[in-house]
C-alpha atoms as a PDB file:
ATOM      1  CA  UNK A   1      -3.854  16.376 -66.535  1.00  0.00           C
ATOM      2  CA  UNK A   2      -8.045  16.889 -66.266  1.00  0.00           C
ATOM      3  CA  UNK A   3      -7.907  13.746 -64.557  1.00  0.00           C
ATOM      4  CA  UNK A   4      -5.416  14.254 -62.305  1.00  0.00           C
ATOM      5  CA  UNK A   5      -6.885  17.661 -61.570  1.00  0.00           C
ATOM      6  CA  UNK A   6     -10.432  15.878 -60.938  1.00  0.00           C
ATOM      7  CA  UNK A   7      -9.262  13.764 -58.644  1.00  0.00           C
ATOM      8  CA  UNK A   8      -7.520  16.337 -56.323  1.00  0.00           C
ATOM      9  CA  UNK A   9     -10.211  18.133 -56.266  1.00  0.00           C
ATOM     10  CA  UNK A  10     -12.589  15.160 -54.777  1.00  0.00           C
ATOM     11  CA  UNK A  11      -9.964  14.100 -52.639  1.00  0.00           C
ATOM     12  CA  UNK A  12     -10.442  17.476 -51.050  1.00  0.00           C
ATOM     13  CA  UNK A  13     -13.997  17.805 -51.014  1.00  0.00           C
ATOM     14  CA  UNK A  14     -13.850  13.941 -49.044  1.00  0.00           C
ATOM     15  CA  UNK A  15     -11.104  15.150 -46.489  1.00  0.00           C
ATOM     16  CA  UNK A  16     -13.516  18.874 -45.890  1.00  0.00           C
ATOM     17  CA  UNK A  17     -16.529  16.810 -45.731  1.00  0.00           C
ATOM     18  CA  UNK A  18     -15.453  14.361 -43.515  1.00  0.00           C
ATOM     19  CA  UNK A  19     -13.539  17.371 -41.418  1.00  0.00           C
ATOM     20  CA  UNK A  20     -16.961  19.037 -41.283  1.00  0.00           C
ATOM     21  CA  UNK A  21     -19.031  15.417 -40.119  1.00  0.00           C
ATOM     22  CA  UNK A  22     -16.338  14.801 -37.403  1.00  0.00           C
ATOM     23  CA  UNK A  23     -16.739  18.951 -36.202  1.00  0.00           C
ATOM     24  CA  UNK A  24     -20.302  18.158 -36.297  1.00  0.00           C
ATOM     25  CA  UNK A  25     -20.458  14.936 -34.236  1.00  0.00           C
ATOM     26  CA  UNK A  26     -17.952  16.415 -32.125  1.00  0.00           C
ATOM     27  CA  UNK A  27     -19.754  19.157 -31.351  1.00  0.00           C
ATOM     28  CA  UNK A  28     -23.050  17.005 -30.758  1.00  0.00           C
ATOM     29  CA  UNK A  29     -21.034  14.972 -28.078  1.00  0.00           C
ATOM     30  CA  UNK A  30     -20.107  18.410 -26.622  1.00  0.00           C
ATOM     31  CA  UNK A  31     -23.288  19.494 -26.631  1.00  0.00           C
ATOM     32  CA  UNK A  32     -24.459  16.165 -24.741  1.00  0.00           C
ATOM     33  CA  UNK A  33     -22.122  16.205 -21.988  1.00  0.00           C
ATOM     34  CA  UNK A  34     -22.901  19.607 -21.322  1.00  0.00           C
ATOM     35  CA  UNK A  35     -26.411  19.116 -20.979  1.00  0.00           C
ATOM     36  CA  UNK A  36     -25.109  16.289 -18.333  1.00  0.00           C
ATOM     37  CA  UNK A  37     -23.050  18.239 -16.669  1.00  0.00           C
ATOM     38  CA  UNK A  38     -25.868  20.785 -16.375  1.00  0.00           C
ATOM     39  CA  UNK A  39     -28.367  18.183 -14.565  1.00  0.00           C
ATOM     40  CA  UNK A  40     -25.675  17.284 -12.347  1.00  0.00           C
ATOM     41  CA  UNK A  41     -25.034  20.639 -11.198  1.00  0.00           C
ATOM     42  CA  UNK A  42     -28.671  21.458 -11.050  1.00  0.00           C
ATOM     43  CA  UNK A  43     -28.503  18.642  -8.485  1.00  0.00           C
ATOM     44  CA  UNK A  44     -25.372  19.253  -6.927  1.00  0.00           C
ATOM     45  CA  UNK A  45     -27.036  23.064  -5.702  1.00  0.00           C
ATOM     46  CA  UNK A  46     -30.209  21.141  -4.821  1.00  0.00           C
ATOM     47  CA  UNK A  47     -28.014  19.324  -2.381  1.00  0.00           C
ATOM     48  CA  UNK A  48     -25.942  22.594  -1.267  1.00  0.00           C
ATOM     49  CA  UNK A  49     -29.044  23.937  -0.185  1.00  0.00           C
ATOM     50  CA  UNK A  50     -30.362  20.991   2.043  1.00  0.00           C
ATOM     51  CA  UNK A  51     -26.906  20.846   3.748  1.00  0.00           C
ATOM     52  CA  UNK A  52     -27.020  25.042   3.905  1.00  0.00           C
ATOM     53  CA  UNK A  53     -30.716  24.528   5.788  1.00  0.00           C
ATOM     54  CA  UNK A  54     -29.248  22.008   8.419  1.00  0.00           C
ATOM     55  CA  UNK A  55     -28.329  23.625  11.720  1.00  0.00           C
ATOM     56  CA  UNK A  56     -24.854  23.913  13.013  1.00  0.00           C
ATOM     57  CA  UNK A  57     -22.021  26.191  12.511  1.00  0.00           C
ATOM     58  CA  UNK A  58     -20.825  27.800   9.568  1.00  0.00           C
ATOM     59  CA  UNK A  59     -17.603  29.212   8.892  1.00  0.00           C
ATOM     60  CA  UNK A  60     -15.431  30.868   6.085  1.00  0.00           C
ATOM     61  CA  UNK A  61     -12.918  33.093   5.173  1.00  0.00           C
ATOM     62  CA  UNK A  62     -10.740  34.663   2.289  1.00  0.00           C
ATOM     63  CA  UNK A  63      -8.685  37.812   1.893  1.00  0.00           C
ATOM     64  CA  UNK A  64      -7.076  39.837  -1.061  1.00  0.00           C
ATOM     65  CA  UNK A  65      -3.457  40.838  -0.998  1.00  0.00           C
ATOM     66  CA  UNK A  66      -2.204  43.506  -3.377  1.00  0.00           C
ATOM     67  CA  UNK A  67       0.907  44.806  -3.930  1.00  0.00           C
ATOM     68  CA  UNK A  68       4.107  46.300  -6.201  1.00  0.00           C
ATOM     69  CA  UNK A  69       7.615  47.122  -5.855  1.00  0.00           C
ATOM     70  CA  UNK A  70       9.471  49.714  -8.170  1.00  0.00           C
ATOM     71  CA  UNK A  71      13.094  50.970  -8.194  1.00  0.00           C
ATOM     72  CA  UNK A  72      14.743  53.429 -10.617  1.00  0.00           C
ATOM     73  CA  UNK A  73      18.381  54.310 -10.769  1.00  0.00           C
ATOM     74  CA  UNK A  74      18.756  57.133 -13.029  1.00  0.00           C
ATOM     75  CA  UNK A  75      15.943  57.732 -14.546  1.00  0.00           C
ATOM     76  CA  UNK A  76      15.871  61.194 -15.959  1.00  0.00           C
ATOM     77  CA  UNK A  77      13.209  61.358 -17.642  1.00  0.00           C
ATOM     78  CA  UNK A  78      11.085  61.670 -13.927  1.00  0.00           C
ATOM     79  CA  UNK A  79      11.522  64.335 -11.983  1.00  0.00           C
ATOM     80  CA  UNK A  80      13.071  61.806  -8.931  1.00  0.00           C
ATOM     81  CA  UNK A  81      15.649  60.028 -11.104  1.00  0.00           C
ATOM     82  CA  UNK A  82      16.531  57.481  -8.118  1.00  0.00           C
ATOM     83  CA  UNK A  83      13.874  56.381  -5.859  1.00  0.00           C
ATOM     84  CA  UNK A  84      11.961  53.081  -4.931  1.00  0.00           C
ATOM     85  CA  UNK A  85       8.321  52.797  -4.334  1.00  0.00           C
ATOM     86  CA  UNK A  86       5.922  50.098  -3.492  1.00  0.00           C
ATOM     87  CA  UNK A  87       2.081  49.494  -2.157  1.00  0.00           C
ATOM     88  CA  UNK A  88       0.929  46.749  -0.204  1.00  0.00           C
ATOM     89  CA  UNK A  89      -2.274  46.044   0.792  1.00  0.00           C
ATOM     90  CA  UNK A  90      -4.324  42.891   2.442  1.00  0.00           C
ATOM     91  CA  UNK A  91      -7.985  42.354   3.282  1.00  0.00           C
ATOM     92  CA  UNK A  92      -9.214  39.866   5.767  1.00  0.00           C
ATOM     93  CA  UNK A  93     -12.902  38.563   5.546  1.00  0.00           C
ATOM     94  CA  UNK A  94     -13.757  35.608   8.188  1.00  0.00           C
ATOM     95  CA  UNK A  95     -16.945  34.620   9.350  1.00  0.00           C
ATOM     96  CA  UNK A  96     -18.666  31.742  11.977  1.00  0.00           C
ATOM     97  CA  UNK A  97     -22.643  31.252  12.212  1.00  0.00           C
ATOM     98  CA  UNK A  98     -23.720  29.068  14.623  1.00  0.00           C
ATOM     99  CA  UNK A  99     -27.634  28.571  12.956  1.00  0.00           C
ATOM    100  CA  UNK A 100     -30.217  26.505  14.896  1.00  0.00           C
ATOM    101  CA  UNK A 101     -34.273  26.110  14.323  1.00  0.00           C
ATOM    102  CA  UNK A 102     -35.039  28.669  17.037  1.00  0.00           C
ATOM    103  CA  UNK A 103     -32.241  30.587  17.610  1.00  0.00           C
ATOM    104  CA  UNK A 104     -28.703  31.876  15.499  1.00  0.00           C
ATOM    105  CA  UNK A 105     -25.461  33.682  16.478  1.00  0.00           C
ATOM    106  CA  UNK A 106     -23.631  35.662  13.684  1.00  0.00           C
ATOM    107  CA  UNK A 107     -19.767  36.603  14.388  1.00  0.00           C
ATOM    108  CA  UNK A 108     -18.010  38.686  11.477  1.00  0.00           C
ATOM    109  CA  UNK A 109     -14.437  39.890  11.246  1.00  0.00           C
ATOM    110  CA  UNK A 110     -13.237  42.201   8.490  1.00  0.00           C
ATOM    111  CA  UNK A 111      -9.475  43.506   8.577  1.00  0.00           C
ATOM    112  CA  UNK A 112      -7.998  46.267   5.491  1.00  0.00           C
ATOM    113  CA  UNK A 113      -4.380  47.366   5.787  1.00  0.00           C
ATOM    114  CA  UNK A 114      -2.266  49.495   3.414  1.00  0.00           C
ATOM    115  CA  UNK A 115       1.356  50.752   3.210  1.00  0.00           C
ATOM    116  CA  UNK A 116       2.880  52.702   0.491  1.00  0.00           C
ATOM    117  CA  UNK A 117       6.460  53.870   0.233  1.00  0.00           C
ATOM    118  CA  UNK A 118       7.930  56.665  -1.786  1.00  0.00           C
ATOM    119  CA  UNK A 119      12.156  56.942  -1.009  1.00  0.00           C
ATOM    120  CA  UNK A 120      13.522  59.660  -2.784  1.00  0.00           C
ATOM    121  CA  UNK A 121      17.405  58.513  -2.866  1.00  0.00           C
ATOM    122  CA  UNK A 122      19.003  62.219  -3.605  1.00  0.00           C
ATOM    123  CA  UNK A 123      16.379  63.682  -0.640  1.00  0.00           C
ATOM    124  CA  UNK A 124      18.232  62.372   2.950  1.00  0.00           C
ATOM    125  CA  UNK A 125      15.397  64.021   5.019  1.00  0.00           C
ATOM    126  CA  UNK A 126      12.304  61.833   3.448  1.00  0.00           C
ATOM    127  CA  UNK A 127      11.061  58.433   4.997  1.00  0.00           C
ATOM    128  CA  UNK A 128      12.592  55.505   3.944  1.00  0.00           C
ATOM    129  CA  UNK A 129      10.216  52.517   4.874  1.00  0.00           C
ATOM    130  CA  UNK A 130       6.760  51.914   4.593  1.00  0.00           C
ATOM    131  CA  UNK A 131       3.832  54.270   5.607  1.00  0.00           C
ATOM    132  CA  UNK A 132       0.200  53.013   6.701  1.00  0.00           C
ATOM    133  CA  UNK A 133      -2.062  54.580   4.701  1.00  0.00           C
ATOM    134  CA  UNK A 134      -5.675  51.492   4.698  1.00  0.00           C
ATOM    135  CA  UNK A 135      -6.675  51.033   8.310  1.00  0.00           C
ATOM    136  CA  UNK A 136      -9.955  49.337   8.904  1.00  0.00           C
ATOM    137  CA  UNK A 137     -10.947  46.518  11.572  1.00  0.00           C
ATOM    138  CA  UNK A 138     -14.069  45.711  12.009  1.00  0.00           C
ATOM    139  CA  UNK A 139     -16.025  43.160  14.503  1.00  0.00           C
ATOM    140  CA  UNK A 140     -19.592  42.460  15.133  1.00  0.00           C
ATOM    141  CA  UNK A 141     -21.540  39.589  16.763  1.00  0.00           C
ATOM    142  CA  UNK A 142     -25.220  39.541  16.153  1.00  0.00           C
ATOM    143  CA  UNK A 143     -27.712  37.039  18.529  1.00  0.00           C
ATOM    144  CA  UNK A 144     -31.162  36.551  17.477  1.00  0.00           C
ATOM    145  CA  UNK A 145     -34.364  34.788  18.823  1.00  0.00           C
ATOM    146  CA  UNK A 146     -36.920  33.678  16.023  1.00  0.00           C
ATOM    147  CA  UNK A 147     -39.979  34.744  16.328  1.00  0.00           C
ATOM    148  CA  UNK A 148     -41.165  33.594  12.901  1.00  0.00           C
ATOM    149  CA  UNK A 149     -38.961  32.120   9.783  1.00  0.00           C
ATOM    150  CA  UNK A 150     -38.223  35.790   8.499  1.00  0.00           C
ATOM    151  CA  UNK A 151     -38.040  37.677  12.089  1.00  0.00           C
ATOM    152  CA  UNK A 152     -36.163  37.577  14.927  1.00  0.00           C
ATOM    153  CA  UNK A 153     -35.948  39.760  18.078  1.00  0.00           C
ATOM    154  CA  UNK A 154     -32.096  40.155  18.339  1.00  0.00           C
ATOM    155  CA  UNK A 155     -29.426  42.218  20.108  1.00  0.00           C
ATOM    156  CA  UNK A 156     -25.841  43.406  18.148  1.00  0.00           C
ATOM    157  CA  UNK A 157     -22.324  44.272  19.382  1.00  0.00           C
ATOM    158  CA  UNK A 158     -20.058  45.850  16.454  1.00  0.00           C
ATOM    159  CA  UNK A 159     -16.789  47.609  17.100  1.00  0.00           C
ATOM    160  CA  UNK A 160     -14.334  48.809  14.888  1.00  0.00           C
ATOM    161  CA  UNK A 161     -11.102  51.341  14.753  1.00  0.00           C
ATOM    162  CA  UNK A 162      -8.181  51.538  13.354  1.00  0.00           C
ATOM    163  CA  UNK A 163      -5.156  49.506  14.358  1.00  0.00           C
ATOM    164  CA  UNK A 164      -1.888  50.422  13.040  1.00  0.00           C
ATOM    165  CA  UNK A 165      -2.123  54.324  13.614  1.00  0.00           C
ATOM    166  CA  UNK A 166      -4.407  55.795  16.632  1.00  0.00           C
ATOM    167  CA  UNK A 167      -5.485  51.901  17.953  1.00  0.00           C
ATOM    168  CA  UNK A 168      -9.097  52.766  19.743  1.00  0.00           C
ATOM    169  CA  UNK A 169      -8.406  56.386  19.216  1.00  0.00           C
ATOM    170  CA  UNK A 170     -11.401  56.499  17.907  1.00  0.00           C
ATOM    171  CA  UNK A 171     -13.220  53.033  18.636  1.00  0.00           C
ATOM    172  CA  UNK A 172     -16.268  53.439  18.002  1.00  0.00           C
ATOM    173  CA  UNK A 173     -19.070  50.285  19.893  1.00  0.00           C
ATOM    174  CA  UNK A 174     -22.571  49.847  19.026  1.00  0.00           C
ATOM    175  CA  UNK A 175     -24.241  48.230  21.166  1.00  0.00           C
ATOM    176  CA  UNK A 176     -28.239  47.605  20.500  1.00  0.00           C
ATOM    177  CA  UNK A 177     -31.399  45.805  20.791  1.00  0.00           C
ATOM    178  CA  UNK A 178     -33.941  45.128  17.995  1.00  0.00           C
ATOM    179  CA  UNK A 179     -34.970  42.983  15.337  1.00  0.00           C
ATOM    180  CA  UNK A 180     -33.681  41.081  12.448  1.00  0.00           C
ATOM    181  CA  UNK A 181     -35.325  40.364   9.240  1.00  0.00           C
ATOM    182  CA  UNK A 182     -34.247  37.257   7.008  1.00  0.00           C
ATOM    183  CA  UNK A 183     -36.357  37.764   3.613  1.00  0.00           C
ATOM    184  CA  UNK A 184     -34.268  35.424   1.418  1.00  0.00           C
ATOM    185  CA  UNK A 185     -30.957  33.258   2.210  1.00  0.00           C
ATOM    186  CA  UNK A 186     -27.615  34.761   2.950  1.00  0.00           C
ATOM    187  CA  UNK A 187     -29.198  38.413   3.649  1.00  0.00           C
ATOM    188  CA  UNK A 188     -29.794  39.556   6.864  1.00  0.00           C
ATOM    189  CA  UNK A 189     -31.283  43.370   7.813  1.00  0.00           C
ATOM    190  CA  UNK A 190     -30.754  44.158  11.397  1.00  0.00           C
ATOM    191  CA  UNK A 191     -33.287  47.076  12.017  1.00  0.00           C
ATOM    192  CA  UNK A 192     -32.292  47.990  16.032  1.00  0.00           C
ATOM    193  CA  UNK A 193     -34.015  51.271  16.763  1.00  0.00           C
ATOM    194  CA  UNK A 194     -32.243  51.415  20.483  1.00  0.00           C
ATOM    195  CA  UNK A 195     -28.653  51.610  20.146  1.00  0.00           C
ATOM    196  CA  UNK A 196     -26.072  53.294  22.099  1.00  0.00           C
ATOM    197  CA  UNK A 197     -22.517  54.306  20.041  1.00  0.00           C
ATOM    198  CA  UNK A 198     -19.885  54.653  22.343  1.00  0.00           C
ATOM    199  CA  UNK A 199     -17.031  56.251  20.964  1.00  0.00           C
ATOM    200  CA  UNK A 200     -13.789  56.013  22.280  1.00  0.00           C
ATOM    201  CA  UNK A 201     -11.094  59.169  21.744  1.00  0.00           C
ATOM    202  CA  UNK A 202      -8.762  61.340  22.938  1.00  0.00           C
ATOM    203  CA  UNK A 203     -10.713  64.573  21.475  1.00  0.00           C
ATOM    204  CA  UNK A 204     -14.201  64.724  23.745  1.00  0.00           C
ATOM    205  CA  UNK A 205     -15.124  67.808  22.162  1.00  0.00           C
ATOM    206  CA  UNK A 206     -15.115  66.485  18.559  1.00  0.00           C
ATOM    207  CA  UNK A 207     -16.004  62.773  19.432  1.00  0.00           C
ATOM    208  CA  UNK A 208     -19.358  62.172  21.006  1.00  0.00           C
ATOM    209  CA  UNK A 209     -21.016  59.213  22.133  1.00  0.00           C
ATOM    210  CA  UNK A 210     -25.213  59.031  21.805  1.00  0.00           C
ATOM    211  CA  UNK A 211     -28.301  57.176  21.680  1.00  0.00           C
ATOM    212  CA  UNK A 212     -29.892  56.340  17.660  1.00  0.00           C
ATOM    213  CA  UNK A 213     -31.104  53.688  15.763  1.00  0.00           C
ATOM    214  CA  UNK A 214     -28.538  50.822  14.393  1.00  0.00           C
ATOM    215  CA  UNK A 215     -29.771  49.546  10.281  1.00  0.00           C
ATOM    216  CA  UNK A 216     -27.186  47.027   8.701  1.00  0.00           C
ATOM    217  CA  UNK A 217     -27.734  44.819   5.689  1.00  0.00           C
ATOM    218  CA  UNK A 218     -25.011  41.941   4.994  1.00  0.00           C
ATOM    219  CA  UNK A 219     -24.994  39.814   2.224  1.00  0.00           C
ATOM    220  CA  UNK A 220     -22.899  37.076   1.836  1.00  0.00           C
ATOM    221  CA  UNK A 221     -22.686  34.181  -0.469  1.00  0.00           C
ATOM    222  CA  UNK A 222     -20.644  31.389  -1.988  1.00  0.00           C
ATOM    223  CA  UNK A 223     -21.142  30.535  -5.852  1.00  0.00           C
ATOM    224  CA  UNK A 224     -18.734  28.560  -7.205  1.00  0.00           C
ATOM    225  CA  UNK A 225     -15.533  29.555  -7.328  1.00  0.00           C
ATOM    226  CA  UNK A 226     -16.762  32.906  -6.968  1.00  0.00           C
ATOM    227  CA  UNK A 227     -17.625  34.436  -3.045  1.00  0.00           C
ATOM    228  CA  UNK A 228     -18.489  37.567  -2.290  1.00  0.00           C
ATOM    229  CA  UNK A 229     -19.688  39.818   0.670  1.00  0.00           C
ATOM    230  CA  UNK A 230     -21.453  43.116   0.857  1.00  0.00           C
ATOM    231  CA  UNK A 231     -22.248  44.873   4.354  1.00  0.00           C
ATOM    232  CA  UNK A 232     -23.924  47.941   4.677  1.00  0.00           C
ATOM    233  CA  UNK A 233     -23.872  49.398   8.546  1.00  0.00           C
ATOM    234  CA  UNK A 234     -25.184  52.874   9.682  1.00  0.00           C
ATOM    235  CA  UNK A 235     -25.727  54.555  12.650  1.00  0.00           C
ATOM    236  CA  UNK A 236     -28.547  57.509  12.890  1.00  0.00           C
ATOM    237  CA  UNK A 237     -28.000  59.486  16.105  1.00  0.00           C
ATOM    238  CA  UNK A 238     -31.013  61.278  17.800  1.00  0.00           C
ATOM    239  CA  UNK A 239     -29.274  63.664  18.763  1.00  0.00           C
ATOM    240  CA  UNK A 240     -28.209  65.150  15.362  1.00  0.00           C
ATOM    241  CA  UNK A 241     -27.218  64.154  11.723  1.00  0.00           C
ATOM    242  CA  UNK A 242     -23.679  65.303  12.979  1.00  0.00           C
ATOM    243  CA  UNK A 243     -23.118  62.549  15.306  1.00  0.00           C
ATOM    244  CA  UNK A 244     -24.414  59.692  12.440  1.00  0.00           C
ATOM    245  CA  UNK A 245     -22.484  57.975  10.445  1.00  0.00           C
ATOM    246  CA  UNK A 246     -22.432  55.089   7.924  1.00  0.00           C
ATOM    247  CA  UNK A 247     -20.164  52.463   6.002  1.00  0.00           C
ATOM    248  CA  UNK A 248     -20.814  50.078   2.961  1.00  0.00           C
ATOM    249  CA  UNK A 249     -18.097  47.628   2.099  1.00  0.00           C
ATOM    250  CA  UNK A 250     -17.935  45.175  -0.687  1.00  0.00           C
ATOM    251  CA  UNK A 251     -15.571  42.107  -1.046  1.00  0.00           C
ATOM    252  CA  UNK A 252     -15.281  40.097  -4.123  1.00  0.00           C
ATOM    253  CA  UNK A 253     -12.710  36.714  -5.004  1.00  0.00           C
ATOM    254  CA  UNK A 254     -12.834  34.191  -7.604  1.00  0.00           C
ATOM    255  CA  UNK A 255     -10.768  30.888  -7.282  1.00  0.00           C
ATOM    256  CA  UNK A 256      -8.376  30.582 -10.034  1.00  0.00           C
ATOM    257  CA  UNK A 257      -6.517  27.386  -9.134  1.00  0.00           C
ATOM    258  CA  UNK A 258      -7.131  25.258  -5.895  1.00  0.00           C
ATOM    259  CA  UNK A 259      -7.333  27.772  -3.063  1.00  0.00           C
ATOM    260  CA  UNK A 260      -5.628  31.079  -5.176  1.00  0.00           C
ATOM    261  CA  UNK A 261      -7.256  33.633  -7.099  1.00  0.00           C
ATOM    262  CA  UNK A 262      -8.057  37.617  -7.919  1.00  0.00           C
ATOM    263  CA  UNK A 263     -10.434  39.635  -5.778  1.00  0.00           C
ATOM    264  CA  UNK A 264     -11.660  43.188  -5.550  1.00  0.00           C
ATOM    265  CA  UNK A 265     -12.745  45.210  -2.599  1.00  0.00           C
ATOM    266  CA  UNK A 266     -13.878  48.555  -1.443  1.00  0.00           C
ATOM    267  CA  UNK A 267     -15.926  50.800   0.557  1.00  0.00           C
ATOM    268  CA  UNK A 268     -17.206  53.918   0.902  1.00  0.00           C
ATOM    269  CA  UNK A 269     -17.732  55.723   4.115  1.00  0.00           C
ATOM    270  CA  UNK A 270     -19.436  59.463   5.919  1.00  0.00           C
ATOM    271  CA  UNK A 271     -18.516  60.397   9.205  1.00  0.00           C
ATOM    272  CA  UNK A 272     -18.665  64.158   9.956  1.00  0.00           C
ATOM    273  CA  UNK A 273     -17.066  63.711  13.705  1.00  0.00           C
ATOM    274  CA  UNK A 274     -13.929  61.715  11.139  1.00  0.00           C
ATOM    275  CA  UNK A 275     -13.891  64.729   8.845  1.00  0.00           C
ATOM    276  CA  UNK A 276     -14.030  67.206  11.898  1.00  0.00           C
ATOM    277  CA  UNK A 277     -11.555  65.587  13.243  1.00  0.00           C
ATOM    278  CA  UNK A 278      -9.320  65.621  10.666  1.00  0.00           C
ATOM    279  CA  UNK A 279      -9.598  69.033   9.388  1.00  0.00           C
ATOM    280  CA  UNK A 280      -8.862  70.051  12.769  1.00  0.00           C
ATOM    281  CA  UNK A 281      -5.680  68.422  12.435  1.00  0.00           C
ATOM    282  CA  UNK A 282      -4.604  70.581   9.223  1.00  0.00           C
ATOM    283  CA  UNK A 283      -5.816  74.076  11.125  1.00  0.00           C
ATOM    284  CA  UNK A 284      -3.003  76.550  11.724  1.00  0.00           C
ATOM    285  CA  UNK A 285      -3.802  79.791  12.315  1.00  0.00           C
ATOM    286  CA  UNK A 286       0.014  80.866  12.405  1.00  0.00           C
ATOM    287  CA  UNK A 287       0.630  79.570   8.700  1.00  0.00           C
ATOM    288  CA  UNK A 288      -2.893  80.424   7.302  1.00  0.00           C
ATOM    289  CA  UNK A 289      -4.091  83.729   9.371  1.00  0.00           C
ATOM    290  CA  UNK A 290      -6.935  83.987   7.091  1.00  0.00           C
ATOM    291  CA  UNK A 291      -8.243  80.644   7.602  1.00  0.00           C
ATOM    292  CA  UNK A 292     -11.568  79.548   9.233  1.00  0.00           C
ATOM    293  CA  UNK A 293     -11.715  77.394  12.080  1.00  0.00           C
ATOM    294  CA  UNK A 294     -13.335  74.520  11.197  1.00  0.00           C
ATOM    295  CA  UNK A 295     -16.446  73.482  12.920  1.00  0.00           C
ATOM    296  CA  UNK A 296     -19.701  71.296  12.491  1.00  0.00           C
ATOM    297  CA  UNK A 297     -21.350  73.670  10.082  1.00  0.00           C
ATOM    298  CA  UNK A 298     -18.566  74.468   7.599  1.00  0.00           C
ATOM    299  CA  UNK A 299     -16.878  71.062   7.558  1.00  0.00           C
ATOM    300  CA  UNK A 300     -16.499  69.381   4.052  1.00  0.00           C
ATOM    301  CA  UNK A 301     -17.782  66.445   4.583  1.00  0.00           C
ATOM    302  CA  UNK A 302     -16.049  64.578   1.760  1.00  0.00           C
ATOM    303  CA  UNK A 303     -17.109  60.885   1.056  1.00  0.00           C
ATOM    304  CA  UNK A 304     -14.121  58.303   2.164  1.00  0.00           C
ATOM    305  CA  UNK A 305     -13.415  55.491  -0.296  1.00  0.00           C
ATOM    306  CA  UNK A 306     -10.846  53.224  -0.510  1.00  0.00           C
ATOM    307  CA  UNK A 307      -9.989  49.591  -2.655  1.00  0.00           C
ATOM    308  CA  UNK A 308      -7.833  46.819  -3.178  1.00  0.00           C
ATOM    309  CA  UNK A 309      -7.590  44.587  -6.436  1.00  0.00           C
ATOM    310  CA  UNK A 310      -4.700  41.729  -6.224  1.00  0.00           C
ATOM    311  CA  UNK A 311      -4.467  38.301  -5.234  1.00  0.00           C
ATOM    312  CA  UNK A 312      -7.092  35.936  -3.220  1.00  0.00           C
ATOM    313  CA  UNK A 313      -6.126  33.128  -0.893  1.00  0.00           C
ATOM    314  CA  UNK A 314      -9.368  31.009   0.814  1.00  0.00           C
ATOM    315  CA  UNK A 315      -8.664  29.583   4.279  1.00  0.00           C
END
């Protein structure tokens, strides 16, 4: 029986010992490759880089698309028992760079669209389909001259509006002449302290087009599987802080599985002609008689936000 017992016992101290050589050599070999895989990719950026300095065009693009679809049939428990909802919503990012030793032209499109739908089935009077709710397009061109490595003297054309409610209604165009500064790869700051934004509406008295200084900072990079894209653009009118405005907008995807993955984006947004605008839209008199007009100097100037979180596709 002791003998018996003594020998199971080594047989099991053999079979965890050798268990714990072969985890140990394994992880060795692991650790080897790795360290491999690490030079090569060391040299593989290297490489990125050279190609990234060559001149030429450079173009890219990837978008998010978000979305879900509900539907409840007798559902007491909510206070609409039988309704469907859903939310959709897609963001566009493209870009093309035309680079060259002494010169470089910098196109950027950026497109966000949402539609939400809340159908109450026992209410006949509410909307049925889809409403927009996201509305942003955005397009700039940027041409610069070098002067140095780091500075350029360059002129900028950006537009955007809204396109599925109120098209160019506003629009608002900057249009400007200045300089660029390129301190470190894939950031540019446009500093263009003539600039003229036109703005395009039906409403002249809120909407008002004037003569400031044009600052954007873009950021955009490729890591991976992961590429992002950060753009800050604002607009200082001399004129007034009334008439400026400014935008920062932030994409983010990470390839999953060939050209699919998740991505984030959002931005946040101040424009007191917008929030004039709006709030002059919501003013009745009749309904409210106690309520003030609004104007320049009492408007709420609320900060705008929106996002998107869903799926990625890279063109």
């Amino acid at each position: 029986m002791k003998t018996r017992i003594m020998l199971s016992a080594f047989l099991l101290l053999t079979v965890s010992f050798g268990f714990a050589q072969t985890k140990e050599e394994l992880e060795a070999q692991k650790s080897e490759k790795q360290a491999i895989a690490n030079e090569a990719q060391k040299e593989a950026n290297a490489i990125q880089a050279q190609l990234d300095a060559l001149p030429g065009w450079r173009k890219g693009a990837f978008g998010v698309i978000g979305g879900s679809l509900s539907n409840f049939n007798n559902w007491y428990a909510q206070g609409a028992p039988n309704n469907s909802s859903g939310n959709i919503g897609l963001n566009f990012n493209a870009f093309a760079n035309k680079l060259e030793d002494k010169y470089f032209w910098r196109n950027s499109l950026t497109v966000n669209l949402a539609w939400v739908k809340l159908d109450d089935k026992d209410i006949s009077t509410d909307k049925e389909g889809f409403q927009p709710t996201t509305d942003v397009f955005n397009i700039s061109s940027l041409y610069g001259q070098k002067l140095s490595e780091k500075w350029a003297a360059s002129a900028l054309g950006e537009y955007r509006t809204t396109i599925l409610n109120n098209f160019n209604d506003p629009g608002y165009l900057d249009v400007g002449v200045g300089f660029t500064w390129t301190p470190i790869n894939n950031l540019i700051v446009v500093i263009h302290p003539l600039n003229y934004n036109f703005i395009f509406a039906d409403s002249e008295t809120i909407f008002e087009s004037s003569l400031g200084a044009k600052v954007v900072a873009d950021y955009t990079r490729q890591i991976g599987a992961v590429a992002f894209k950060s753009n800050a653009s604002a607009f200082f009118s001399y004129e007034g802080s009334d008439l400026s405005n400014w935008t920062w907008t932030n994409s983010f995807s990470y390839t999953l599985w060939k050209n699919i993955g998740v991505g984030f984006d959002f931005a946040l947004r101040s424009n007191k002609q917008e929030a004039l605008n709006y709030a002059l839209g919501k003013f009745d008199p009749t309904a409210n008689p106690g309520q003030t007009e609004p104007t320049f100097s009492n408007i709420d100037n609320k900060l705008q936000s929106y996002y998107t979180v869903g799926l990625t596709y890279k063109f």
